[in-house]
C-alpha atoms as a PDB file:
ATOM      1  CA  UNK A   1       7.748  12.203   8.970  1.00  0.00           C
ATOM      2  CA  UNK A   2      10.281  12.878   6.580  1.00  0.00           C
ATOM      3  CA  UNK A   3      10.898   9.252   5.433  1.00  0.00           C
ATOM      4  CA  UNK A   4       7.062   9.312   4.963  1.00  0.00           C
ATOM      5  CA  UNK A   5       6.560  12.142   2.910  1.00  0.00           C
ATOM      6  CA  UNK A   6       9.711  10.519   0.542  1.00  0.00           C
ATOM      7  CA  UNK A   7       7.779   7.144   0.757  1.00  0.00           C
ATOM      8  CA  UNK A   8       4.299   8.451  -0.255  1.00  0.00           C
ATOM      9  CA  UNK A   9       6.611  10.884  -3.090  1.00  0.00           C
ATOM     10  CA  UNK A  10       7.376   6.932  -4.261  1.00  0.00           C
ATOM     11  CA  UNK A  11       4.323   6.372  -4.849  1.00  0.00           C
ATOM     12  CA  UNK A  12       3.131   9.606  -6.077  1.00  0.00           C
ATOM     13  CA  UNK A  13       5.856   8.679  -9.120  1.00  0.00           C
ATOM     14  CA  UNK A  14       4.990   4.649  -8.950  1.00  0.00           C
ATOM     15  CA  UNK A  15       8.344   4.117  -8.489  1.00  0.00           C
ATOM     16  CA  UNK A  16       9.598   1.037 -10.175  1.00  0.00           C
ATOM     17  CA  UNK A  17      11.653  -0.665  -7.046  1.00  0.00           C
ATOM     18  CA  UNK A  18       8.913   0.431  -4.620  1.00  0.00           C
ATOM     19  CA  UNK A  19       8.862  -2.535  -1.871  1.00  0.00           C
ATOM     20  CA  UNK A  20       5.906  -4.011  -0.267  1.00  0.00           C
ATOM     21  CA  UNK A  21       7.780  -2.628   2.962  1.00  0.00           C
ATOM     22  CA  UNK A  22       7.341   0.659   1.682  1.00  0.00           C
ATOM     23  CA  UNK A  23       3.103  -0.228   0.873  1.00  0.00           C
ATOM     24  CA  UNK A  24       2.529  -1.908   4.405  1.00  0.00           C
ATOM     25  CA  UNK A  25       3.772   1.615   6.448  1.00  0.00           C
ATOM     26  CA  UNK A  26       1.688   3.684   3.916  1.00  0.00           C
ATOM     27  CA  UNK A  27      -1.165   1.849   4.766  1.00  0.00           C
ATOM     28  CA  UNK A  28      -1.041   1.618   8.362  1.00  0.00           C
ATOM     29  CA  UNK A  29       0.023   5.560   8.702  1.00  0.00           C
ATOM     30  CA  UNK A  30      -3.048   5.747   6.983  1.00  0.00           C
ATOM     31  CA  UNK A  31      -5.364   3.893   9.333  1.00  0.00           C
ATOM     32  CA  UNK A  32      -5.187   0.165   7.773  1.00  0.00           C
ATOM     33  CA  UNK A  33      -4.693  -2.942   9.381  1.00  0.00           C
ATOM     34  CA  UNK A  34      -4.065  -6.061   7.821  1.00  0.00           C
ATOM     35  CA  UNK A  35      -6.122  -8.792   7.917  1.00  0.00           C
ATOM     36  CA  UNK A  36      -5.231 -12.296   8.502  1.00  0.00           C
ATOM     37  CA  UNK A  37      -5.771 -14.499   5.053  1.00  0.00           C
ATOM     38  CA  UNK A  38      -5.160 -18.206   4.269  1.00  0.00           C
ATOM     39  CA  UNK A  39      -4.112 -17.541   0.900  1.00  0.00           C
ATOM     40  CA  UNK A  40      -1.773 -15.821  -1.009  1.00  0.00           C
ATOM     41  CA  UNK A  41      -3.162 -12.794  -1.059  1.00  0.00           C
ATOM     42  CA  UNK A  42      -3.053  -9.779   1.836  1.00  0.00           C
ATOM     43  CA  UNK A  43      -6.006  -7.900   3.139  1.00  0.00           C
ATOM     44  CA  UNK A  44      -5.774  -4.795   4.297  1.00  0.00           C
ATOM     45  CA  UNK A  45      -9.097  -2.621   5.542  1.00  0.00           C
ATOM     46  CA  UNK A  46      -9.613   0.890   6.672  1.00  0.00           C
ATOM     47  CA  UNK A  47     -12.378   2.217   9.331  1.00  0.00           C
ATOM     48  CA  UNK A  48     -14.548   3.146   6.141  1.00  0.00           C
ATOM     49  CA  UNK A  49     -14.536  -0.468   5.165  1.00  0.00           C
ATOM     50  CA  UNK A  50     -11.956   0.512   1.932  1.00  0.00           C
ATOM     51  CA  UNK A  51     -10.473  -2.919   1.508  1.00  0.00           C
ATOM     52  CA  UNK A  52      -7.159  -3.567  -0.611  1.00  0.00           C
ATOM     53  CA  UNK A  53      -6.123  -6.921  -1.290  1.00  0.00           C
ATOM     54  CA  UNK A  54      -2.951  -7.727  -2.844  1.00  0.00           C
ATOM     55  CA  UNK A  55      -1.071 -10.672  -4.012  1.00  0.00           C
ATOM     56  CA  UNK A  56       1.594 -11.333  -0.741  1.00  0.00           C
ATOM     57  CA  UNK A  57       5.025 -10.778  -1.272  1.00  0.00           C
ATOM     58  CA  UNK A  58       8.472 -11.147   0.787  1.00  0.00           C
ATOM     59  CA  UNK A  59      10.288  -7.914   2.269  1.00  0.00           C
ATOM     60  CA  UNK A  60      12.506  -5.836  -0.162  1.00  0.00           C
ATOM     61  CA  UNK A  61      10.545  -7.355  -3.043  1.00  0.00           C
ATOM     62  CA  UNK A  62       9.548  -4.726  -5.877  1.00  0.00           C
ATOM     63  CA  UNK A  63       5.051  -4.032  -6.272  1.00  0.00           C
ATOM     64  CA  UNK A  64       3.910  -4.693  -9.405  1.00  0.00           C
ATOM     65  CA  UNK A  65       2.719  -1.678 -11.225  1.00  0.00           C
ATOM     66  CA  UNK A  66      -1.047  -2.560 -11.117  1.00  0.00           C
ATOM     67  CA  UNK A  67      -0.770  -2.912  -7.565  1.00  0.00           C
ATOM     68  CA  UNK A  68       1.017   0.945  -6.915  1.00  0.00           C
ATOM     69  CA  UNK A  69      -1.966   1.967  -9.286  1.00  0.00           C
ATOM     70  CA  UNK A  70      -4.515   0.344  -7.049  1.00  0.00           C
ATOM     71  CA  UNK A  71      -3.137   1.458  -4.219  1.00  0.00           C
ATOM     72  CA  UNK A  72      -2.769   4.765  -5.645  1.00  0.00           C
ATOM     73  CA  UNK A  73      -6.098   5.069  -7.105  1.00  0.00           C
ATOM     74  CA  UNK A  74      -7.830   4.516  -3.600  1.00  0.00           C
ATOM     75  CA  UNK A  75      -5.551   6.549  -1.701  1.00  0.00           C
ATOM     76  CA  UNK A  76      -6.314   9.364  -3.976  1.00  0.00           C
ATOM     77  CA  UNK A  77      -9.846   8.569  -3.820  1.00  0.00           C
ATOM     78  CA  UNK A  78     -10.206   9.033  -0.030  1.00  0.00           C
ATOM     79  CA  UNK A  79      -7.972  12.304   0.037  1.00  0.00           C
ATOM     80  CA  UNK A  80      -5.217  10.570   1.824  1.00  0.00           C
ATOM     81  CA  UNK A  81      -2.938  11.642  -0.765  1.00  0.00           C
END
């Protein structure tokens, strides 16, 4: 839990080498699954139908800032953060 609360911190400060590693176990701690695309970009949707889709990306591989905003932004939005 820990690791978590340092990950979500990350966030919090839209850390500049925040990986899409670090994005994927935020989401799923918070109750998002991804969905399976064709394209480029990643799905990911909550129970509440809160959808997130982001431009895919390899392991280890820096988030743009617009994405940790988005992400951010909707976290904060549903009180997950």
């Amino acid at each position: 839990m820990n690791n978590l609360k340092f990950i979500i911190n990350r966030l919090k400060n839209k850390a500049k080498d925040f990986t899409w590693d670090e994005m994927v176990r935020i989401l799923i701690h918070f109750g998002y699954k991804e969905i399976p695309g064709s394209d480029t970009r990643q799905k990911f949707i909550n129970r509440n139908q809160q959808l997130i889709v982001l431009q895919d990306s390899t392991p280890k591989v820096s988030l743009k800032m617009y994405e940790l905003e988005q992400i951010y932004k909707i976290l904060t939005e549903e009180n997950l953060i």
